[in-house]
N, C-alpha and C. Protein backbone atom coordinates (compact mmCIF):
# COMPACT_ATOMS: atom_id res chain seq x y z
N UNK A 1 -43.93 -68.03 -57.89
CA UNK A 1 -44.38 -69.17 -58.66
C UNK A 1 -43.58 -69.22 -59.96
N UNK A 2 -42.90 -70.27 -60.35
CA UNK A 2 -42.25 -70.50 -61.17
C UNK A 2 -43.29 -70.34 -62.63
N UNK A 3 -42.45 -69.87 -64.04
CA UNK A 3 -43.58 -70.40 -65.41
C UNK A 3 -44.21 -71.60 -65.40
N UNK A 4 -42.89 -72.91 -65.15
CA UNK A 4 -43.57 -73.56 -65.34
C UNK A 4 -45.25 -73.89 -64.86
N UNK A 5 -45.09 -73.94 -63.23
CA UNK A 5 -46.14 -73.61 -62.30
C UNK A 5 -47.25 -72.84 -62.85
N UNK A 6 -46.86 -71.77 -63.14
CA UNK A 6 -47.83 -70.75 -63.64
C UNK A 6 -48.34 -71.35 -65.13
N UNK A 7 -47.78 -72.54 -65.70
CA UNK A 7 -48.39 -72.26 -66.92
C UNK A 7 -49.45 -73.60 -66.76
N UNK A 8 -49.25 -74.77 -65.69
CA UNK A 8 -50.59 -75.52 -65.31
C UNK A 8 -51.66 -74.64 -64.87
N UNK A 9 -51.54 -73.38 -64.50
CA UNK A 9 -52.71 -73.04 -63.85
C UNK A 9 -53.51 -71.84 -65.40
N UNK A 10 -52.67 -72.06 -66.66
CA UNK A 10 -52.96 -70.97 -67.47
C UNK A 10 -54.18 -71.21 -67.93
N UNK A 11 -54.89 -71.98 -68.33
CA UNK A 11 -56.37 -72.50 -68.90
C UNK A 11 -57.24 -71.10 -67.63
N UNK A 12 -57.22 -71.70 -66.48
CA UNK A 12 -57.72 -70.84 -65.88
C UNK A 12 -57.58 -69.38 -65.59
N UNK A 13 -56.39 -69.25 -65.67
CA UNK A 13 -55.79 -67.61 -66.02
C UNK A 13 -56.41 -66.64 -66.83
N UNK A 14 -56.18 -67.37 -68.08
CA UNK A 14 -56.57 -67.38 -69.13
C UNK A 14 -58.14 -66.72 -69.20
N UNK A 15 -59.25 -67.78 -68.87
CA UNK A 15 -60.45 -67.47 -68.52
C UNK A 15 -60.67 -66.28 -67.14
N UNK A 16 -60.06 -65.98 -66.50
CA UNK A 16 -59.98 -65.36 -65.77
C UNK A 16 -59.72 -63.94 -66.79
N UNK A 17 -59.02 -63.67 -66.97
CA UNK A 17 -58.51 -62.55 -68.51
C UNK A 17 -59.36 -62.37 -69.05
N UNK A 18 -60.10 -63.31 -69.84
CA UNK A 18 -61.43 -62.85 -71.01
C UNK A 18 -62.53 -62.82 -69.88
N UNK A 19 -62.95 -62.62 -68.65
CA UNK A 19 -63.75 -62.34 -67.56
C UNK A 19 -63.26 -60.68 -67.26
N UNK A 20 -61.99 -60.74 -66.87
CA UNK A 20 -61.54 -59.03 -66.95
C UNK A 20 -62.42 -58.30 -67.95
N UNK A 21 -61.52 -59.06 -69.17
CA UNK A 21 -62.15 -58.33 -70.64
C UNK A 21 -63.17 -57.95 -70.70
N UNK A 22 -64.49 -58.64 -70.37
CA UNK A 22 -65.57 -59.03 -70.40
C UNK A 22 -66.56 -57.82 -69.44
N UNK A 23 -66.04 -58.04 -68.15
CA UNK A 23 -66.06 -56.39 -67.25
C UNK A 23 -65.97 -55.41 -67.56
N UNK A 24 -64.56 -55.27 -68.69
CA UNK A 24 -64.53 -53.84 -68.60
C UNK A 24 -65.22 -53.54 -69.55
N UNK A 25 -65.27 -54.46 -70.33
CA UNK A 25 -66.71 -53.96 -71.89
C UNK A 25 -67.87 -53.62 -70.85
N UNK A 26 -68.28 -54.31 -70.47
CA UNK A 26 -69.72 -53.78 -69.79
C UNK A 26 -69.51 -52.98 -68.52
N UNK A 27 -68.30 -52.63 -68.22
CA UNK A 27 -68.21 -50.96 -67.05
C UNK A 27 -68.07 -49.75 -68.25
N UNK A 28 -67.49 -50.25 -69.63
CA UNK A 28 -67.95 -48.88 -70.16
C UNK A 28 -69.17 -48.57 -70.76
N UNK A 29 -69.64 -50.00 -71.17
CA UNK A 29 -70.99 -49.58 -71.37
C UNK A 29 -72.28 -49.50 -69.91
N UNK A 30 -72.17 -49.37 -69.18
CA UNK A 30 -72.90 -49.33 -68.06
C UNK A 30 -72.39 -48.00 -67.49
N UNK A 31 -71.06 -47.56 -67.20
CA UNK A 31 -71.11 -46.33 -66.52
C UNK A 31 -70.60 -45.36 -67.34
N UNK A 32 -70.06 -45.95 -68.51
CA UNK A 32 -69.12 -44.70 -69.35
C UNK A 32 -70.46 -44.60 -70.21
N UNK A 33 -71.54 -45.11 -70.24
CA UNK A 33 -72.56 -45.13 -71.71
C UNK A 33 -71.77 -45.22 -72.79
N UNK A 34 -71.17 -46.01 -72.79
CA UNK A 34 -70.74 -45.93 -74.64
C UNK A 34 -71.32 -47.41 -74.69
N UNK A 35 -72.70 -47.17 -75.60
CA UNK A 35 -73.37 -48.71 -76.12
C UNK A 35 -72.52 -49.59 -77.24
N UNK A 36 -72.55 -50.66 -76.86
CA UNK A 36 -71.62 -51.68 -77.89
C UNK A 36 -71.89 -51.38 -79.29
N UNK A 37 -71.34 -51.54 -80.49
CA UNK A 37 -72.07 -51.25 -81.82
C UNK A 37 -71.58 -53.34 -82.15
N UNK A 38 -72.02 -53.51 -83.13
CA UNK A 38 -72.08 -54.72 -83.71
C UNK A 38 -70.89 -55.93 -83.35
N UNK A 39 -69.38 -55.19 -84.37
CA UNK A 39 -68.70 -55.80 -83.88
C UNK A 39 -68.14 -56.20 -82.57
N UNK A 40 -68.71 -54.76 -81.89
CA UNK A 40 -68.33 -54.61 -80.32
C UNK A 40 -68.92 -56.36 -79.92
N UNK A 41 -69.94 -56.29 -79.68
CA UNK A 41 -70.68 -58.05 -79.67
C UNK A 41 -70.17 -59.14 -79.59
N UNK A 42 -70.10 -58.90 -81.50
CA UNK A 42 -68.59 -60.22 -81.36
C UNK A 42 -67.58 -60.31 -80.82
N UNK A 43 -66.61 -59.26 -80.39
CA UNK A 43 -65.87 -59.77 -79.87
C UNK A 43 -66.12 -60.27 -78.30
N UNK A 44 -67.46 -60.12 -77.99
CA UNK A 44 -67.83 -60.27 -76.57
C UNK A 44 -68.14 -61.81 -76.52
N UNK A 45 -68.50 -61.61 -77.93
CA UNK A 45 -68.97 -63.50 -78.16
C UNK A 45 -67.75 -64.65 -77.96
N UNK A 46 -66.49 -63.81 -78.54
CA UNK A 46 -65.35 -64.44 -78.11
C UNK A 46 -64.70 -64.56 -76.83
N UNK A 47 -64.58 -63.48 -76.40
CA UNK A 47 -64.46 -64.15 -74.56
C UNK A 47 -65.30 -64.50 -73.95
N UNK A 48 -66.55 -64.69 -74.19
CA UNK A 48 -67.12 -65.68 -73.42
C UNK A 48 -67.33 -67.13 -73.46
N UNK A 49 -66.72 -67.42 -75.29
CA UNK A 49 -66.60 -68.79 -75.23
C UNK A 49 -64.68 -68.99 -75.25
N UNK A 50 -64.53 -68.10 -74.34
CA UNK A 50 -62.95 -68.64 -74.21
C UNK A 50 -63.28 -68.33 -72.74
N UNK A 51 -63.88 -68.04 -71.64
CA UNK A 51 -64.01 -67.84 -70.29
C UNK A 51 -64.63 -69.04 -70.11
N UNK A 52 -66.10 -69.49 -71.28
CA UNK A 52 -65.86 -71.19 -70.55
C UNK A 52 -65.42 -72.27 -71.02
N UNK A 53 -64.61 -72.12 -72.51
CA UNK A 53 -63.91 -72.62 -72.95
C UNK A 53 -62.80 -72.74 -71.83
N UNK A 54 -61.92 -71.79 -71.58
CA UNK A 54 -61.14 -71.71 -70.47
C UNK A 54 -61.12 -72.31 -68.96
N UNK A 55 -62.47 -72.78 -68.31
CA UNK A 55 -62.79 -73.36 -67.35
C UNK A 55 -63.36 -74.20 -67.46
N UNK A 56 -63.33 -74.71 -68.93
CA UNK A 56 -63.45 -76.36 -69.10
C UNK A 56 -62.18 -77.24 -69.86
N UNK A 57 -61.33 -76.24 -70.37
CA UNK A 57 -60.20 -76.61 -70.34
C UNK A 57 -59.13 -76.97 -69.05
N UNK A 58 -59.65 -75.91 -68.28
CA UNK A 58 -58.36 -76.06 -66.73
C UNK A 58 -58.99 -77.61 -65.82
N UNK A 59 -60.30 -77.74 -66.30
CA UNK A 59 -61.26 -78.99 -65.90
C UNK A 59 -60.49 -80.00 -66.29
N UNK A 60 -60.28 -79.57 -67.58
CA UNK A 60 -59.55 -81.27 -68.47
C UNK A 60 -58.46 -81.53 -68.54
N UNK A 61 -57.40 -80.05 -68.23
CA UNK A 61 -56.41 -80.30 -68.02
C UNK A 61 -55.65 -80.63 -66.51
N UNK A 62 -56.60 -80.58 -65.96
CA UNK A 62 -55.78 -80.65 -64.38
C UNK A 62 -56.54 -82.45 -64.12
N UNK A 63 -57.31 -82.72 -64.83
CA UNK A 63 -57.94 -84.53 -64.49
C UNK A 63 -56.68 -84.91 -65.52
N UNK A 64 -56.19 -84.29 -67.10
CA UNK A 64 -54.92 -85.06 -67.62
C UNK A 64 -54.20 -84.23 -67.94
N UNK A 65 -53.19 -84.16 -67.43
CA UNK A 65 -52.20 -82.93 -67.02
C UNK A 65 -51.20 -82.86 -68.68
N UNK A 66 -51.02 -84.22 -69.67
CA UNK A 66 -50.46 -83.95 -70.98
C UNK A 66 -51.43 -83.39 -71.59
N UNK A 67 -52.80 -83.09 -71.56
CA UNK A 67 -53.63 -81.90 -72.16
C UNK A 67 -53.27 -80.62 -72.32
N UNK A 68 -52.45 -80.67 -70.92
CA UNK A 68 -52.39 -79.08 -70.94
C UNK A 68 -52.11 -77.95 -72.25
N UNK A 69 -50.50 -78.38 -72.68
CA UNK A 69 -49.86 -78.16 -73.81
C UNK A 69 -51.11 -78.01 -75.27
N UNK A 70 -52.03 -78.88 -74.83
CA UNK A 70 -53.41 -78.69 -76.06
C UNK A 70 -54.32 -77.36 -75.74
N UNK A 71 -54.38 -77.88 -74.64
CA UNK A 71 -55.40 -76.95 -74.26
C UNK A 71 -54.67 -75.21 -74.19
N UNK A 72 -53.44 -75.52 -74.05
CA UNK A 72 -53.42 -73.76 -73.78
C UNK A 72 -53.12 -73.16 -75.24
N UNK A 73 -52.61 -74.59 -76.51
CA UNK A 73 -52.43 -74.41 -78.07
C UNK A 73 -54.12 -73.54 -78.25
N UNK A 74 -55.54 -74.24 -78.16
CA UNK A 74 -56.86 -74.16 -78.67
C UNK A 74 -56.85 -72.66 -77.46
N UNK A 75 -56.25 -72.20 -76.36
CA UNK A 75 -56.51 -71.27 -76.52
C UNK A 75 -56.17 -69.60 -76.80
N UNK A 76 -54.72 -70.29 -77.25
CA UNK A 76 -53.71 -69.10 -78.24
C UNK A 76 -54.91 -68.94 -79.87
N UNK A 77 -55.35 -70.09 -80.37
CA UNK A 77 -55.88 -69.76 -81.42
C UNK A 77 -57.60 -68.88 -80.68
N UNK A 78 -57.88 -69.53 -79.77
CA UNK A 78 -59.23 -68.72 -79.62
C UNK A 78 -58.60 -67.10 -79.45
N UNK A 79 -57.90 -66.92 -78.82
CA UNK A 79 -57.12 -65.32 -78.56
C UNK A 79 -56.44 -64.58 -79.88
N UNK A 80 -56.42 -65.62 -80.64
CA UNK A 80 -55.60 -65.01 -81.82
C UNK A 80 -57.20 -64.44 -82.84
N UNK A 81 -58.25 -65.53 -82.94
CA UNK A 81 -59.13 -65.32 -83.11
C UNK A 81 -59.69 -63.81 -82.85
N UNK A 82 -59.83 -63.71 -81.66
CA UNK A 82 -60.60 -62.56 -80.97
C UNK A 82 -59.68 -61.74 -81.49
N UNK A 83 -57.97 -61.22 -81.19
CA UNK A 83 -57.26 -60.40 -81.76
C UNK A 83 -57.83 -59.85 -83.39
N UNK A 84 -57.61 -61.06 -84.22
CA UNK A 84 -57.85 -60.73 -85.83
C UNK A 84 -59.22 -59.96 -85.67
N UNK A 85 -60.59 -60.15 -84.85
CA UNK A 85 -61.56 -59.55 -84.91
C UNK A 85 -61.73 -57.96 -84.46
N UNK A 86 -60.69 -57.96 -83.66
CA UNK A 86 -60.52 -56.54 -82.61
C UNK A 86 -59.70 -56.06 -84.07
N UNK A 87 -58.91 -56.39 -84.91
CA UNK A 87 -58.11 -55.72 -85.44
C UNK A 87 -59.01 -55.29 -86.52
N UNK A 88 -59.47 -56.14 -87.30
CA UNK A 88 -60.75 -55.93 -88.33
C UNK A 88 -61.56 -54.27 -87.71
N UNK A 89 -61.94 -54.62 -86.49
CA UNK A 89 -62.80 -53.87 -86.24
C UNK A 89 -62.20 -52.13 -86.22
N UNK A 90 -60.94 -52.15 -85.45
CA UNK A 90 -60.40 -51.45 -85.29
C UNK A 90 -60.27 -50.41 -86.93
N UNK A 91 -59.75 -51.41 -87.93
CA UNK A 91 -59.75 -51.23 -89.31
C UNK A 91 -61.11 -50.17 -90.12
N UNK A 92 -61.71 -50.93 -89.11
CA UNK A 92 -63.22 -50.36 -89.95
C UNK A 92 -63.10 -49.04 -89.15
N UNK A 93 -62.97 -48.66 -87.96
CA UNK A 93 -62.79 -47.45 -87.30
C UNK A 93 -62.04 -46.31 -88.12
N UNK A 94 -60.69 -46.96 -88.12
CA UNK A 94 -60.20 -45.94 -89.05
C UNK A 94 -60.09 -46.17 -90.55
N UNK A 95 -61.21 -46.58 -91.21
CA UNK A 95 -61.63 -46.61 -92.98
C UNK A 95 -60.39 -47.62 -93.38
N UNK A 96 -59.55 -48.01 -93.15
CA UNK A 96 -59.02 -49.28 -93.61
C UNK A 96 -59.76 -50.02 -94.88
N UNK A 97 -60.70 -50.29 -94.60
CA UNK A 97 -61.66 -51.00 -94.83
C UNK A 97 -63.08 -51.31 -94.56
N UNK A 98 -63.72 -51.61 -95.66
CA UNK A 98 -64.96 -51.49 -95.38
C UNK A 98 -65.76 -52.46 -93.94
N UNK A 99 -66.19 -52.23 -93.21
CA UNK A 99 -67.18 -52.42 -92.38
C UNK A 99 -68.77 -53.74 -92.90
N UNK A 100 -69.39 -54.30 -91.63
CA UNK A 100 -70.86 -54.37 -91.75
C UNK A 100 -71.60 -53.21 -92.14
N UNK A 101 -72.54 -53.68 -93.53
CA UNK A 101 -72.90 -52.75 -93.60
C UNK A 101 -74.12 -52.19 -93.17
N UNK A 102 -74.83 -53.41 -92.17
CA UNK A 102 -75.50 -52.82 -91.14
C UNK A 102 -75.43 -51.68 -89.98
N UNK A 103 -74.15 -51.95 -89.59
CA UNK A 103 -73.40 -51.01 -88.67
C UNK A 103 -72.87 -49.84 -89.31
N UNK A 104 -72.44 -49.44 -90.24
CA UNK A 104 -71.57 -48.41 -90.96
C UNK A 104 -72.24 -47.20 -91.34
N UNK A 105 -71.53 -46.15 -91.31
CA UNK A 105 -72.56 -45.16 -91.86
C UNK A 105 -72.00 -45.15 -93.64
N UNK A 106 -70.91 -45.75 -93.92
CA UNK A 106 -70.89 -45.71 -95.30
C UNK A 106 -71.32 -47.03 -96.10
N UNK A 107 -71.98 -47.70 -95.20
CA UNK A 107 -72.93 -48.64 -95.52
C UNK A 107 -73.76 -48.13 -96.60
N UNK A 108 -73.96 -49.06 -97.80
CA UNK A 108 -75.42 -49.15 -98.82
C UNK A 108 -76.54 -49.51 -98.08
N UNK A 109 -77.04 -49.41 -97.73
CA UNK A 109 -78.32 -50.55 -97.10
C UNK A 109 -79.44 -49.81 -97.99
N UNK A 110 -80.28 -50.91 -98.58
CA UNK A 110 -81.76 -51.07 -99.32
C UNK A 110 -82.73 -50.89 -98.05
N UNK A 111 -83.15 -49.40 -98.00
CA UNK A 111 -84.47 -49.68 -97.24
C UNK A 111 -86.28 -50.18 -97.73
N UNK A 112 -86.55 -51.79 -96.87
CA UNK A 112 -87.47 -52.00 -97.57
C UNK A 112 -88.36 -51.55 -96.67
N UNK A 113 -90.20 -51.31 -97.74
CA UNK A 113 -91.66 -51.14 -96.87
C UNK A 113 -91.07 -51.42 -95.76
N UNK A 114 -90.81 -53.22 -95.42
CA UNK A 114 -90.85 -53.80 -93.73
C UNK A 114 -90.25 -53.12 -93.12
N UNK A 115 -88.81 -52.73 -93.75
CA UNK A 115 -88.00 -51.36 -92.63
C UNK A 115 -89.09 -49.82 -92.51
N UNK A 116 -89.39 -49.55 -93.38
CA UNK A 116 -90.30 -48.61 -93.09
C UNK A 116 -91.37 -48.91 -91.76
N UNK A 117 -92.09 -50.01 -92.60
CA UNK A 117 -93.71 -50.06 -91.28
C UNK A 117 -92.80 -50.33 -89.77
N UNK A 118 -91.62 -50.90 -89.89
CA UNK A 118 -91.06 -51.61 -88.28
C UNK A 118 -90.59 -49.72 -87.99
N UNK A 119 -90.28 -49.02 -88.60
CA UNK A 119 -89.94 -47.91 -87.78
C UNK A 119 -90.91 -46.89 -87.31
N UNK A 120 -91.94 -47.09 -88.33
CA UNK A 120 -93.24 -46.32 -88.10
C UNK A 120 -94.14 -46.58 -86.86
N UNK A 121 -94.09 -48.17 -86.37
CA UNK A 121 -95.04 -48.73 -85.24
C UNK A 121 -93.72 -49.04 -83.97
N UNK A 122 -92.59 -48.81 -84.55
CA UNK A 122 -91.74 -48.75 -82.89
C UNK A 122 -91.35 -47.46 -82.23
N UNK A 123 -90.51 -47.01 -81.13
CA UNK A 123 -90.09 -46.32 -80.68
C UNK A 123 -88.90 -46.15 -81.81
N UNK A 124 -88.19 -45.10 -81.84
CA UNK A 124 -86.91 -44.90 -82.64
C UNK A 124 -86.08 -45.13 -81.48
N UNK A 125 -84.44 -45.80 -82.53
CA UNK A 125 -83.31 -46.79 -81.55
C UNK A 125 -82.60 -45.93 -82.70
N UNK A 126 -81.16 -46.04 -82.16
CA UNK A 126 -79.85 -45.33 -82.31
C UNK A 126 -79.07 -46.69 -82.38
N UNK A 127 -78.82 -46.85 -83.66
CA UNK A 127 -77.50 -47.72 -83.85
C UNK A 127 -76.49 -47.20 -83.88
N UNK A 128 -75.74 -48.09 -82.71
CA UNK A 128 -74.17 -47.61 -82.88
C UNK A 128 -73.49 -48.06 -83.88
N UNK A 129 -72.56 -46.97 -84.66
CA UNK A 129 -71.88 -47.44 -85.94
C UNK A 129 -70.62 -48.10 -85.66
N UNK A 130 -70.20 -49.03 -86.26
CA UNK A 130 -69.10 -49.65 -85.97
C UNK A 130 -67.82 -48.95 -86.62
N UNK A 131 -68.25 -47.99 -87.88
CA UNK A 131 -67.33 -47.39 -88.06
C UNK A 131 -66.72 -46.05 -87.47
N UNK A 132 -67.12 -46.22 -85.85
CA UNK A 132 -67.22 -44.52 -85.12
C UNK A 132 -66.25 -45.02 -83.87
N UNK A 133 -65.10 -44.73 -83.83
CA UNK A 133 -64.45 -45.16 -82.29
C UNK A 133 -65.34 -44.32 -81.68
N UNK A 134 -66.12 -44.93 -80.25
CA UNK A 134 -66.63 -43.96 -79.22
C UNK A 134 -65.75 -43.59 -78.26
N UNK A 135 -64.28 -44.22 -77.89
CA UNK A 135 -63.45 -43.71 -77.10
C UNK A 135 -62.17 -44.22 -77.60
N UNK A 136 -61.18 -43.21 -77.37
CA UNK A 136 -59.99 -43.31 -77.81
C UNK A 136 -58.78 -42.79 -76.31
N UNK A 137 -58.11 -43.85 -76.16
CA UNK A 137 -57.24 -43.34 -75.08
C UNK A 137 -55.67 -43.63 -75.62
N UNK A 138 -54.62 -42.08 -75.86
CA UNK A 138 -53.64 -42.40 -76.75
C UNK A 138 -53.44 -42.54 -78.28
N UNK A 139 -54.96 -42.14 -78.52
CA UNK A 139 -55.22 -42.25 -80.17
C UNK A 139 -55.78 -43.67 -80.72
N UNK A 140 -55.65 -44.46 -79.47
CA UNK A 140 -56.32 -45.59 -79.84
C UNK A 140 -57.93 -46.30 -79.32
N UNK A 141 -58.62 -46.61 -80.05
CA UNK A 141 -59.83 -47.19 -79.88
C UNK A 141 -59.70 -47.96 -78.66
N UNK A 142 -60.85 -48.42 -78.32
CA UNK A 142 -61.19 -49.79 -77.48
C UNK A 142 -60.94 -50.77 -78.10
N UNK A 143 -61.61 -50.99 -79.47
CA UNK A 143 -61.06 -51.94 -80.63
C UNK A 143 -59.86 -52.65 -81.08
N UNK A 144 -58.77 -50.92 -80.75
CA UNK A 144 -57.08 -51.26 -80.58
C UNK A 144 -56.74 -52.00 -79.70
N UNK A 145 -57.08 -51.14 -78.10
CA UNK A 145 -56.30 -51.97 -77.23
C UNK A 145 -56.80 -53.24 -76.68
N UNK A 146 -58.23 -53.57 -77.19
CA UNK A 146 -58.41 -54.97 -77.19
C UNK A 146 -57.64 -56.32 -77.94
N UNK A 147 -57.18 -55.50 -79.61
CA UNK A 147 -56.44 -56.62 -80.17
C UNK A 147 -54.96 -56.23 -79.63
N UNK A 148 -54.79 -55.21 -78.81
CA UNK A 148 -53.35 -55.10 -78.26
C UNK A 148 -53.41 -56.48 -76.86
N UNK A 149 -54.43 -56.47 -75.85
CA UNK A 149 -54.26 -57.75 -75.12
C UNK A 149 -54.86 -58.51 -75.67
N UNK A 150 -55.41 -59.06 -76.57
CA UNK A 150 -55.51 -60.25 -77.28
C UNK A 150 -54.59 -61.08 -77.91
N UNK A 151 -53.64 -59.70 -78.19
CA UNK A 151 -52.10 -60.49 -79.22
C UNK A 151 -51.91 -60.65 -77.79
N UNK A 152 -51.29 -60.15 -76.81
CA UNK A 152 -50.67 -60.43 -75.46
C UNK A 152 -50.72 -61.87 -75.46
N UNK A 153 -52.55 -61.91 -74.65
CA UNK A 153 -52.85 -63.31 -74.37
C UNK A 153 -52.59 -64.48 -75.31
N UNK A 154 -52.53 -64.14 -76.64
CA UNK A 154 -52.71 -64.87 -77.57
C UNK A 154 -50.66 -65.38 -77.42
N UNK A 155 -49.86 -64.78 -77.44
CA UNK A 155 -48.61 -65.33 -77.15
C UNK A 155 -47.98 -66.04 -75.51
N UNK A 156 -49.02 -65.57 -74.99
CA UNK A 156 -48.55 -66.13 -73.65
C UNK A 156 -49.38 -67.69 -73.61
N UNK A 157 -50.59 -68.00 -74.17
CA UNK A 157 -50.57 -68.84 -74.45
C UNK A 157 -49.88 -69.81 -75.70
N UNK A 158 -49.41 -69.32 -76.41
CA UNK A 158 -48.52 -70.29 -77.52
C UNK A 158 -47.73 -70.56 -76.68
N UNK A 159 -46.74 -69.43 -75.40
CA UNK A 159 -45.42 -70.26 -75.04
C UNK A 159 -46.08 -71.21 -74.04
N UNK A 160 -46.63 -71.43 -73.34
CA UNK A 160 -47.60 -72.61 -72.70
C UNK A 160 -47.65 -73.36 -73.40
N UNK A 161 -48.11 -73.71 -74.66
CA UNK A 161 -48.61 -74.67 -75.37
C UNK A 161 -47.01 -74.93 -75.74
N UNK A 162 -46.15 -73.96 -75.35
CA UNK A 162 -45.13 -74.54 -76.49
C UNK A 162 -43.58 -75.41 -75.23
N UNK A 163 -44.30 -75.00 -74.16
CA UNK A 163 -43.58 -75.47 -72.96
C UNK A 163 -44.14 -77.21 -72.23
N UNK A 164 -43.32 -77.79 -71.81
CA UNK A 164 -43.83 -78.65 -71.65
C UNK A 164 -44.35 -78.47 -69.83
N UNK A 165 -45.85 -79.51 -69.76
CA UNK A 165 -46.31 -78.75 -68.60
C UNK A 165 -45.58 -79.03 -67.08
N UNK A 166 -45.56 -78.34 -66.35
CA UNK A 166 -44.88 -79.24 -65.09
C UNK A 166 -46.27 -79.56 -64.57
N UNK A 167 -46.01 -80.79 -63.48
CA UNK A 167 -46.67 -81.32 -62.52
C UNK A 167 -46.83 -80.76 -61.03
N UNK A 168 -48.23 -80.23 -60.99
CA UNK A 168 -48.48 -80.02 -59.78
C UNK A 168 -49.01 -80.57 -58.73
């Protein structure tokens, strides 16, 4: 299959990718137990509105095929998006920078009464810190090699957007 070819079918690709993504976050948290911590979330929040962002783009672009070039532009920025967040996060992993300071263990947080009585009448929960890589493969986080295929995706869609589309 030629680029060009390949790049009418990228909207869906695309969403197909942040569906991968999306898997393997929840095969490590399901069989590896490593529970999401905060930012982990967000960035989950981002491929899933680029998986149906993505399959309502390949919708709009295959009914008007000069969309395409738009649609695969809105989803280099949704990927670039998710990247800057994976990288942030990553940041906070290794002290870069400060973190949520809900999530952090070098978080300030004000504990009030209400935090008191809510811990006194629940079960005790384990927040995962966002500033703790729970797995590192190569020295790098999950955090890393997420904004490592995020930049990926995030350039393979600019040259899409930046190609003009062929007709299939």
């Amino acid at each position: 299959m030629s680029t060009a070819r390949l790049g009418a079918y990228w909207p869906i690709l695309a969403a197909v990718a942040a569906a991968f993504m999306l898997a393997a976050a929840h095969a490590f948290e399901t069989f590896g137990h490593y529970p999401p911590c905060e930012l982990c979330l967000k960035q989950r929040d981002v491929y899933w509105l680029i998986v149906w962002g993505g399959i309502g783009l390949a919708v709009v672009s295959r009914l008007k095929p000069p969309l395409l070039r738009f649609c695969c532009a809105v989803l280099a920025v949704l990927f670039l998006a998710e990247c800057a967040l994976a990288v942030y996060h990553a940041g906070v992993e290794w002290k870069w920078w400060a973190g949520p300071t809900a999530c952090t263990s070098s978080g300030a947080h004000a504990i009030t009464a209400a935090d008191m009585s809510a811990l006194l009448t629940s079960k005790p929960q384990h927040i995962v810190q966002c500033d703790v890589a729970a797995w590192r493969l190569l020295g790098v986080s999950m955090a890393g090699w997420n904004a490592l295929a995020a930049l990926a995706l995030t350039l393979v869609s600019a040259v899409f957007a930046a190609r003009k589309p062929a007709h299939v």
